[in-house]
PDB file of N, CA and C in Angstrom:
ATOM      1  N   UNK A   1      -1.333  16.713   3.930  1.00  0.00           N
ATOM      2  CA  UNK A   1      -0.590  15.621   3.340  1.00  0.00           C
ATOM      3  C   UNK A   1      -0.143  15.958   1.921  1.00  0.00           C
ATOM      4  N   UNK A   2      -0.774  16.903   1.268  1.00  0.00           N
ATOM      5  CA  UNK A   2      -0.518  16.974  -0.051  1.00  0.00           C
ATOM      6  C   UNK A   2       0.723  17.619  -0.047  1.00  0.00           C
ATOM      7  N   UNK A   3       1.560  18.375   0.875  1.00  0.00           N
ATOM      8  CA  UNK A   3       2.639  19.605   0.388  1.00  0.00           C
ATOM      9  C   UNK A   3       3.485  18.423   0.646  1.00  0.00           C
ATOM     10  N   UNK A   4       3.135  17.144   1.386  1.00  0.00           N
ATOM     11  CA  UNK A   4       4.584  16.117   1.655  1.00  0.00           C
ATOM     12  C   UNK A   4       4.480  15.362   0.187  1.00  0.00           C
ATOM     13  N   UNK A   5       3.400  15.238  -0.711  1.00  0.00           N
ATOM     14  CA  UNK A   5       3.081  13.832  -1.421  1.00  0.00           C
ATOM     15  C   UNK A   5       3.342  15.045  -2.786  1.00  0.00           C
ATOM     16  N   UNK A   6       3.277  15.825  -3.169  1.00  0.00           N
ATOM     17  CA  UNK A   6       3.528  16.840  -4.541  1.00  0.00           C
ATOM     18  C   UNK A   6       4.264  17.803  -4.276  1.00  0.00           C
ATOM     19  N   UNK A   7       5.148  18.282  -5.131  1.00  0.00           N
ATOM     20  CA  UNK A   7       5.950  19.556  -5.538  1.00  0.00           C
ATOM     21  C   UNK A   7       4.937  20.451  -5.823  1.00  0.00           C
ATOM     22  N   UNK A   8       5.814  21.693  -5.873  1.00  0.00           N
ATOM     23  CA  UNK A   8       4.993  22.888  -5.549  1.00  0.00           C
ATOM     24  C   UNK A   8       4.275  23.040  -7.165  1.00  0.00           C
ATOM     25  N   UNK A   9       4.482  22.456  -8.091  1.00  0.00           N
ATOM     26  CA  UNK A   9       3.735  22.045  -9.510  1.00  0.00           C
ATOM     27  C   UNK A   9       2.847  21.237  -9.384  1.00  0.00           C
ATOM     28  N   UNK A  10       2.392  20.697  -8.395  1.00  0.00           N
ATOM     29  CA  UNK A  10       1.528  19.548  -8.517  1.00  0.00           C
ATOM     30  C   UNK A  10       1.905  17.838  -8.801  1.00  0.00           C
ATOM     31  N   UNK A  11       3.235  17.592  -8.872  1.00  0.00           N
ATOM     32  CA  UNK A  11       3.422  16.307  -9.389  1.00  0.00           C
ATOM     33  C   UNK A  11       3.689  15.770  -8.229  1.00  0.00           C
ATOM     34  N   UNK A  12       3.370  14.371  -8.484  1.00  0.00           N
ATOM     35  CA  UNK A  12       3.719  13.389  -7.113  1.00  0.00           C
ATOM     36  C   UNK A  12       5.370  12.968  -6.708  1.00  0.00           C
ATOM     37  N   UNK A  13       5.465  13.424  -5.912  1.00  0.00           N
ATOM     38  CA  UNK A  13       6.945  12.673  -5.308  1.00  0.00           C
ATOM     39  C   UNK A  13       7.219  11.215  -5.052  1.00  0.00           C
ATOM     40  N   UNK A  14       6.120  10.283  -5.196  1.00  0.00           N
ATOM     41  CA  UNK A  14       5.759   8.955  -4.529  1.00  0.00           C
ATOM     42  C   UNK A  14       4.964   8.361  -5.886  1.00  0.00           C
ATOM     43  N   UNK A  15       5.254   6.932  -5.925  1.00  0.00           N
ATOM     44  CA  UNK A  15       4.746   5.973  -6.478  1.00  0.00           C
ATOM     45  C   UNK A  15       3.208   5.810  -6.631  1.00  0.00           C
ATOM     46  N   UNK A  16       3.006   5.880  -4.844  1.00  0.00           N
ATOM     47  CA  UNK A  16       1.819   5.372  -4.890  1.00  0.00           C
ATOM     48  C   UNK A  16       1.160   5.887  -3.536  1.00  0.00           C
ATOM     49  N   UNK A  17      -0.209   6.174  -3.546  1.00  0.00           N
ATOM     50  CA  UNK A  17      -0.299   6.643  -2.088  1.00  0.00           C
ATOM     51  C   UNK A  17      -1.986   5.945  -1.437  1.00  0.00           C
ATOM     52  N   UNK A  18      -1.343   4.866  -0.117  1.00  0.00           N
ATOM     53  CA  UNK A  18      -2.500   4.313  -0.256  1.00  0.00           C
ATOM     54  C   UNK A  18      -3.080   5.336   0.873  1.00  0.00           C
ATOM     55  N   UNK A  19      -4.900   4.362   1.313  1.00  0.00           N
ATOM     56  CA  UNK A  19      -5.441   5.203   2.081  1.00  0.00           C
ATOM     57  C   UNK A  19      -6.037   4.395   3.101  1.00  0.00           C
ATOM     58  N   UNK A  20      -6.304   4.473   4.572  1.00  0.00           N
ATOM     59  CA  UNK A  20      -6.850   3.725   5.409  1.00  0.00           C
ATOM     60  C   UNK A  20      -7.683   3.124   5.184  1.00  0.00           C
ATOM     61  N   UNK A  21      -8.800   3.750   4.597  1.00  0.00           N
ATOM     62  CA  UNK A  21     -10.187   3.093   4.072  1.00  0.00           C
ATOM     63  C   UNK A  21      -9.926   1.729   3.581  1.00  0.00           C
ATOM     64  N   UNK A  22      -8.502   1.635   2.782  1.00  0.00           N
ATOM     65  CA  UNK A  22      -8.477   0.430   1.575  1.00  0.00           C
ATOM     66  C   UNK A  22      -6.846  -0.155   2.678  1.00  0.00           C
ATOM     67  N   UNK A  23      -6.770  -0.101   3.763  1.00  0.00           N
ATOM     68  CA  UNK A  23      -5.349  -0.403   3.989  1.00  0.00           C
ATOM     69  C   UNK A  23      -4.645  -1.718   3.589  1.00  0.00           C
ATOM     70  N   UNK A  24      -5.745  -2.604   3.474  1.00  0.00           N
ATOM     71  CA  UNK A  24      -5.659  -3.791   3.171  1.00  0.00           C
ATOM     72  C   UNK A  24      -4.882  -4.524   1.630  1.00  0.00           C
ATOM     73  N   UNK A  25      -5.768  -4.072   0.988  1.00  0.00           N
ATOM     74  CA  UNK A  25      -6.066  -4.217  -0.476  1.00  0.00           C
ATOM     75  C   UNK A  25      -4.555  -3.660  -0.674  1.00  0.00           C
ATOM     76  N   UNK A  26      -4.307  -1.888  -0.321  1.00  0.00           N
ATOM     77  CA  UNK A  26      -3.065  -1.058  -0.420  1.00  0.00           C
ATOM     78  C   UNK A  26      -1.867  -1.891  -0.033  1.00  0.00           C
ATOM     79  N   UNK A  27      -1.885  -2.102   1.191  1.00  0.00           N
ATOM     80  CA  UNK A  27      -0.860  -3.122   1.597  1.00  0.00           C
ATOM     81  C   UNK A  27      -0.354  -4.658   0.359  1.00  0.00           C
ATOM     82  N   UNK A  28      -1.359  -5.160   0.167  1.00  0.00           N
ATOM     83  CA  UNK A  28      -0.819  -6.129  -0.464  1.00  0.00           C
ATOM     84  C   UNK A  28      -0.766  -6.001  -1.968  1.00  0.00           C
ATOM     85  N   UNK A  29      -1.363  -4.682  -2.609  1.00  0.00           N
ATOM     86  CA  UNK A  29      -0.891  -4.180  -4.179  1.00  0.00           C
ATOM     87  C   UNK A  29       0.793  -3.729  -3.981  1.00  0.00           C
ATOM     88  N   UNK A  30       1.342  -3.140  -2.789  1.00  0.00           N
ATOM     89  CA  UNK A  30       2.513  -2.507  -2.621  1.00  0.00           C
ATOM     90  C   UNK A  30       3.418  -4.060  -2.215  1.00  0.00           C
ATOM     91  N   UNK A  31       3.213  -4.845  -1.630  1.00  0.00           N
ATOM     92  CA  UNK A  31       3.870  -5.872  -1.574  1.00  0.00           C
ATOM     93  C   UNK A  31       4.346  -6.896  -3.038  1.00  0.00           C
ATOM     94  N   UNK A  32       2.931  -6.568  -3.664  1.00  0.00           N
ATOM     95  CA  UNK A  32       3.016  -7.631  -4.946  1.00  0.00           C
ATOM     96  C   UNK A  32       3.937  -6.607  -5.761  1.00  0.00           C
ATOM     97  N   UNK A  33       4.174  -5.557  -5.634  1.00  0.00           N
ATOM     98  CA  UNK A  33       4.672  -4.607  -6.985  1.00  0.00           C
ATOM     99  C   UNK A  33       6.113  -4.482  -6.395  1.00  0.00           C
ATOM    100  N   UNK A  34       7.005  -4.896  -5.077  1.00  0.00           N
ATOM    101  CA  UNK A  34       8.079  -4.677  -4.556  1.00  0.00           C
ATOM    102  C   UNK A  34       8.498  -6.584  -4.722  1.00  0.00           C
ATOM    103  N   UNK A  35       7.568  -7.207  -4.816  1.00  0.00           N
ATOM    104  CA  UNK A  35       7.670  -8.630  -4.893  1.00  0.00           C
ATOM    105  C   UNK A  35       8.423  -9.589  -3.688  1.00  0.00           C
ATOM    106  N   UNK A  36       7.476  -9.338  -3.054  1.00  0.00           N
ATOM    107  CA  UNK A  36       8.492  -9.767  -1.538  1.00  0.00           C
ATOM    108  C   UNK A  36       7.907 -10.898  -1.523  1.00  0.00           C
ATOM    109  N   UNK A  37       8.466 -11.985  -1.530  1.00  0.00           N
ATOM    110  CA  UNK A  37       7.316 -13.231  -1.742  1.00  0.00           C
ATOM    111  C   UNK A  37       7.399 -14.250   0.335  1.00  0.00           C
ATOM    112  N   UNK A  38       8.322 -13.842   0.979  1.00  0.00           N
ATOM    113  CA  UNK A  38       8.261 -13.947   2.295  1.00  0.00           C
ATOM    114  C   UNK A  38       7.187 -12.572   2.892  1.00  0.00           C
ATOM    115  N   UNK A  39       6.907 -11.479   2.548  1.00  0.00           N
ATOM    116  CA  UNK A  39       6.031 -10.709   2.886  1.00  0.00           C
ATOM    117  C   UNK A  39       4.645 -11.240   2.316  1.00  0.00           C
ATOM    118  N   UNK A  40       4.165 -11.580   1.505  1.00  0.00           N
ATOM    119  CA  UNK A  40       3.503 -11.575   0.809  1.00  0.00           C
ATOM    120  C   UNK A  40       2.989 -12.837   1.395  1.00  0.00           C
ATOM    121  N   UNK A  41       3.529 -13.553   1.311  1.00  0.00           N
ATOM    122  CA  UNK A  41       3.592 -15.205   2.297  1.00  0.00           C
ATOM    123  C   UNK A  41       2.575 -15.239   3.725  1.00  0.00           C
ATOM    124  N   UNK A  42       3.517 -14.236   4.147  1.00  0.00           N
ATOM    125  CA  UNK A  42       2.975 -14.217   5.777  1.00  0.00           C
ATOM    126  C   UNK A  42       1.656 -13.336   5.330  1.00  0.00           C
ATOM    127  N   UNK A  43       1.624 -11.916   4.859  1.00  0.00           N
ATOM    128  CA  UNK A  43      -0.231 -11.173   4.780  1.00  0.00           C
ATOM    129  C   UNK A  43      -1.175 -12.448   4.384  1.00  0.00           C
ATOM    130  N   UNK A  44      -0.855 -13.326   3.033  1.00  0.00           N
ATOM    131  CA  UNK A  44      -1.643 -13.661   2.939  1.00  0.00           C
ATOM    132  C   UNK A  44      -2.532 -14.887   3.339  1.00  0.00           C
ATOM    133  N   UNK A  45      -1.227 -15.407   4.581  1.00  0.00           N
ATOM    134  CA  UNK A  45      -1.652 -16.458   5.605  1.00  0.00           C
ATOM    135  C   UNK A  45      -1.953 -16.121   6.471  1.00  0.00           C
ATOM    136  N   UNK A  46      -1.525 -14.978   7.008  1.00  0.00           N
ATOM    137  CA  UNK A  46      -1.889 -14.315   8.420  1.00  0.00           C
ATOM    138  C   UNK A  46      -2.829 -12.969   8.456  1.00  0.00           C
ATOM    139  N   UNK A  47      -3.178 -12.850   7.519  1.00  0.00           N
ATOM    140  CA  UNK A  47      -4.138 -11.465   7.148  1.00  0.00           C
ATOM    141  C   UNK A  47      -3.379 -10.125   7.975  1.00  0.00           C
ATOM    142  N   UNK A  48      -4.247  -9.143   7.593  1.00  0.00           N
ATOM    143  CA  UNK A  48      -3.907  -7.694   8.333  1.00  0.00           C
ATOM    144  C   UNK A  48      -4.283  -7.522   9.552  1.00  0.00           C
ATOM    145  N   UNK A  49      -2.996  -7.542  10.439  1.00  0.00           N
ATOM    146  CA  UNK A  49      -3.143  -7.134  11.818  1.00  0.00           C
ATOM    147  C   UNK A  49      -3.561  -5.698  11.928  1.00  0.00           C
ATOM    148  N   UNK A  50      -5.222  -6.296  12.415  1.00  0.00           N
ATOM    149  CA  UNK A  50      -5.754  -5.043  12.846  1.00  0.00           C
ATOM    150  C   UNK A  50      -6.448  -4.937  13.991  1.00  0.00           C
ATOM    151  N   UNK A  51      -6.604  -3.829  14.876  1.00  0.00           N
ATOM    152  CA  UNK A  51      -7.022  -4.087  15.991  1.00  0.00           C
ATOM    153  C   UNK A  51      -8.565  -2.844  16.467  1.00  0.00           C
ATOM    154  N   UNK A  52      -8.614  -1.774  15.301  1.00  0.00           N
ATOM    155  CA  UNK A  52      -9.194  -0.494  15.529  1.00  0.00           C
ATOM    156  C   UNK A  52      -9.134  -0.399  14.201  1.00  0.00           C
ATOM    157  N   UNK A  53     -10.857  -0.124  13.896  1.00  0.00           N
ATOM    158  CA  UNK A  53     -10.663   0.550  12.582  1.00  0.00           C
ATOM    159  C   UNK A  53     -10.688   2.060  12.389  1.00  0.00           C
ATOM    160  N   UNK A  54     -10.346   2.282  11.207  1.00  0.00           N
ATOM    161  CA  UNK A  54     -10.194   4.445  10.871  1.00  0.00           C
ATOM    162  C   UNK A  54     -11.473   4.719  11.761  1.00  0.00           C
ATOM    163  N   UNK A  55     -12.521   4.311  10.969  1.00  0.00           N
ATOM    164  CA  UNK A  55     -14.002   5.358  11.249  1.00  0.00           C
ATOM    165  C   UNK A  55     -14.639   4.256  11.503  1.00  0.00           C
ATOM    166  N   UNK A  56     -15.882   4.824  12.335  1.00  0.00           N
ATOM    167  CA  UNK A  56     -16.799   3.698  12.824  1.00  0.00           C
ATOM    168  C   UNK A  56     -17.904   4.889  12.918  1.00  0.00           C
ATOM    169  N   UNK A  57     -19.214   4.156  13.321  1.00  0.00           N
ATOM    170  CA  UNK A  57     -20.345   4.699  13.129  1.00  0.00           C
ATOM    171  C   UNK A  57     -20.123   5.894  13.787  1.00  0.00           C
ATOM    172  N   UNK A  58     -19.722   5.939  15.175  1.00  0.00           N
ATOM    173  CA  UNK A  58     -19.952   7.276  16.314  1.00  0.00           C
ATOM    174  C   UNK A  58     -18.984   8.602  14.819  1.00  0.00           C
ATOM    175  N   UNK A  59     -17.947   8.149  14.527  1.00  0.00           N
ATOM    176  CA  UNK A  59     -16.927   9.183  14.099  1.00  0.00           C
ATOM    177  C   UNK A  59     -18.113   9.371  13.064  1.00  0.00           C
ATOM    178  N   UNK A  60     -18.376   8.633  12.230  1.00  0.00           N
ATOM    179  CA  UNK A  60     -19.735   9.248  10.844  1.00  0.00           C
ATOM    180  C   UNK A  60     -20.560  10.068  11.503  1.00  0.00           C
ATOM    181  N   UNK A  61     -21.193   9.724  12.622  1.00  0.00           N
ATOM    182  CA  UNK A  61     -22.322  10.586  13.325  1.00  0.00           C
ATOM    183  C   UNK A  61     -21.485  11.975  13.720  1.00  0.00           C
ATOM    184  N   UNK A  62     -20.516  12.029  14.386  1.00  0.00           N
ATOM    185  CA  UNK A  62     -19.719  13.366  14.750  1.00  0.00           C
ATOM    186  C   UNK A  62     -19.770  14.200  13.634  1.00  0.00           C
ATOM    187  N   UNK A  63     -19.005  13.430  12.533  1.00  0.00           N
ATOM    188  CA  UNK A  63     -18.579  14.767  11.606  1.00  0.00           C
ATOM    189  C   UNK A  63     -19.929  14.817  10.355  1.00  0.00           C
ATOM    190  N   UNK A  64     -20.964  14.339  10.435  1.00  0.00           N
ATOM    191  CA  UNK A  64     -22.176  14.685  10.135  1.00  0.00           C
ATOM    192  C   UNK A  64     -23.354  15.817  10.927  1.00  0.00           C
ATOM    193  N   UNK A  65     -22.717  15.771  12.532  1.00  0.00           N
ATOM    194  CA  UNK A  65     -23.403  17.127  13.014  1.00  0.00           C
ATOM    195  C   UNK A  65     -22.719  18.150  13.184  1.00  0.00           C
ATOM    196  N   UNK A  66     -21.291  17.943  12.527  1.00  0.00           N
ATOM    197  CA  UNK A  66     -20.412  19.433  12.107  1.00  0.00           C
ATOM    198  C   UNK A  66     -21.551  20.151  11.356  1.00  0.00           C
ATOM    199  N   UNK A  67     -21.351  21.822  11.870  1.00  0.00           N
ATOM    200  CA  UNK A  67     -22.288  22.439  11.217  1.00  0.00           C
ATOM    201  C   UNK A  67     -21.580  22.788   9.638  1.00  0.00           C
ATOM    202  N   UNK A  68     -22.124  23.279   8.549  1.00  0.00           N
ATOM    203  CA  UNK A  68     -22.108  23.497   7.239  1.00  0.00           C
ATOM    204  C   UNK A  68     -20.914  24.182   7.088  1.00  0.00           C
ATOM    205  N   UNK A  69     -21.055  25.511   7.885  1.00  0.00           N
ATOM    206  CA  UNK A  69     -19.916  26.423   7.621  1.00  0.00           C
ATOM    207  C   UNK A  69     -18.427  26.012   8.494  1.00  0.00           C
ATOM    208  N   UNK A  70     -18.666  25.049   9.457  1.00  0.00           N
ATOM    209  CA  UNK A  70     -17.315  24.245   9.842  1.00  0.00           C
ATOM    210  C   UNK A  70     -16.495  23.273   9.039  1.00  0.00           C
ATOM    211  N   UNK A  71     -17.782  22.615   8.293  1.00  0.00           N
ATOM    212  CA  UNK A  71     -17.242  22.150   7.034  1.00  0.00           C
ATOM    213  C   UNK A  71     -16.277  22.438   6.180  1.00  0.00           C
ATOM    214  N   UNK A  72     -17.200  23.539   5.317  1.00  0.00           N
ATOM    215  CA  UNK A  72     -16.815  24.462   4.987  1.00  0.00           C
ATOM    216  C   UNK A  72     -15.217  24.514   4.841  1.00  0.00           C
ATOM    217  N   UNK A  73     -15.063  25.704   5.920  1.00  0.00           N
ATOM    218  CA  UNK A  73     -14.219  25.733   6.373  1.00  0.00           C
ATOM    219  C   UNK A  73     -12.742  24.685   6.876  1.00  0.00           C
ATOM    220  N   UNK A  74     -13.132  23.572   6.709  1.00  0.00           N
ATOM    221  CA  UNK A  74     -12.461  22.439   7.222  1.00  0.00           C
ATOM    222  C   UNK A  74     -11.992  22.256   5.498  1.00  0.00           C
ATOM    223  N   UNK A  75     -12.898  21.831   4.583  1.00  0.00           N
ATOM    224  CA  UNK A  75     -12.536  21.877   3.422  1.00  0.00           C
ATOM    225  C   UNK A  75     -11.629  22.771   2.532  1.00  0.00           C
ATOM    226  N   UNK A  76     -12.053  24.027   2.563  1.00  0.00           N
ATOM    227  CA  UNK A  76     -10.817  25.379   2.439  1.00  0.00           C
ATOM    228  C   UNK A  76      -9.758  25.252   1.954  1.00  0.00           C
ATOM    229  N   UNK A  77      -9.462  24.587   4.140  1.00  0.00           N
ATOM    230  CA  UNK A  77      -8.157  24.869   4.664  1.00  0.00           C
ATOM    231  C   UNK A  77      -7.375  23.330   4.092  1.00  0.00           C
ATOM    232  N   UNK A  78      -8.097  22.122   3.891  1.00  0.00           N
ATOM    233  CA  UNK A  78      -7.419  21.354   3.166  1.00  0.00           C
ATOM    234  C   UNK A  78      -7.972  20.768   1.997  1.00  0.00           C
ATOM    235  N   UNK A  79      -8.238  21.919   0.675  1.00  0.00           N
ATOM    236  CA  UNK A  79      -8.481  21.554  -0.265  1.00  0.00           C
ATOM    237  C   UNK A  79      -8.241  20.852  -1.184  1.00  0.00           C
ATOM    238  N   UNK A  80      -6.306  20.884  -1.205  1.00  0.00           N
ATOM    239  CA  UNK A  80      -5.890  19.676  -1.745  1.00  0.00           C
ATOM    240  C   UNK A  80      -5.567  18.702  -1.683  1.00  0.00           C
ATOM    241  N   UNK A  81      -6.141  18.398  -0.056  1.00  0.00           N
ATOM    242  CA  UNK A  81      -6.137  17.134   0.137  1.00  0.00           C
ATOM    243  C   UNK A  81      -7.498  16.545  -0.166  1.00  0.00           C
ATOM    244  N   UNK A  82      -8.275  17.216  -0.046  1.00  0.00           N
ATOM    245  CA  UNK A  82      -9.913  16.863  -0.437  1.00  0.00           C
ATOM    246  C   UNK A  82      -9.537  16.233  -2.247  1.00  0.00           C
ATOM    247  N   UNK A  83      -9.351  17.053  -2.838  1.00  0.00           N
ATOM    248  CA  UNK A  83      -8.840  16.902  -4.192  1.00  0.00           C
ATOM    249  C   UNK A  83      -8.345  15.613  -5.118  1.00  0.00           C
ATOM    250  N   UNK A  84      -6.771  15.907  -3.861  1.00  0.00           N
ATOM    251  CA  UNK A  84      -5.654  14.891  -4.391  1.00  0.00           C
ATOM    252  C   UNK A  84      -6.278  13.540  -4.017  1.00  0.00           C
ATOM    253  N   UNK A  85      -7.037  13.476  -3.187  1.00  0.00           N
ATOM    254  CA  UNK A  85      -7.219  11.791  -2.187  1.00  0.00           C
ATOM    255  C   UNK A  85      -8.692  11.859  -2.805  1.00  0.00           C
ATOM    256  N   UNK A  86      -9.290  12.229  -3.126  1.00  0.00           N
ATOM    257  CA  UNK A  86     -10.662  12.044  -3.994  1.00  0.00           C
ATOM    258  C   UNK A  86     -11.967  11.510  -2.356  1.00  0.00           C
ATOM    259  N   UNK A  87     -11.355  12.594  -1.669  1.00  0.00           N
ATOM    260  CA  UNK A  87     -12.721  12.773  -0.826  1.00  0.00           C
ATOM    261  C   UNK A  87     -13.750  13.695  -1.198  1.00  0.00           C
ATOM    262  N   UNK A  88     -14.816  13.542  -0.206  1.00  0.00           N
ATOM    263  CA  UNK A  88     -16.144  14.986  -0.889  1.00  0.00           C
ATOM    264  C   UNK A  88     -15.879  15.494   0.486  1.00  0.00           C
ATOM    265  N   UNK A  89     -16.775  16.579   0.220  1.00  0.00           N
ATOM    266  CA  UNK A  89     -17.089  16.995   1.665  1.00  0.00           C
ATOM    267  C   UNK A  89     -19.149  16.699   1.574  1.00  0.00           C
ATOM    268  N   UNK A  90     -18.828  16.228   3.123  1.00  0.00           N
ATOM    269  CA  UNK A  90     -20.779  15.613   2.812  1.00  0.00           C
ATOM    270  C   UNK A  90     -20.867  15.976   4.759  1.00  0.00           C
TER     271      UNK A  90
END
């Protein structure tokens, strides 16, 4: 995600970049800052249609018995996304 969201200097191409974890919260900071007050209307009467969340316990348990060096490795290969999005690797 990072080679779509920064130039090859590092700067962001985009405003703002939300993240699933927070889709919620993201959604309606990007509504209030575009000022859609019929958008804004309906989220905050009708909440976030959601039906499936990102991660749930089984997905935590999966990528917790990834072994070390798959990790690892998983990290590496997307370091600046680990970075830019302020994940760890755990």
């Amino acid at each position: 995600q990072y080679n779509f969201l920064f130039t090859n200097r590092g700067c962001p191409v985009v405003d703002f970049v939300g993240q699933l974890e927070n889709v919620e919260d993201d959604v309606r900071y990007i509504l209030y800052r575009i000022g859609e007050p019929q958008l804004i209307s309906y989220f905050e009467t009708s909440g976030f249609p959601t039906t499936n969340k990102a991660r749930n316990a089984s997905t935590d348990e999966k990528l917790r018995k990834l072994p070390r060096d798959v990790k690892e490795a998983i990290y590496q290969q997307y370091e600046n996304d680990f970075t830019a999005f302020g994940y760890k690797l755990s």
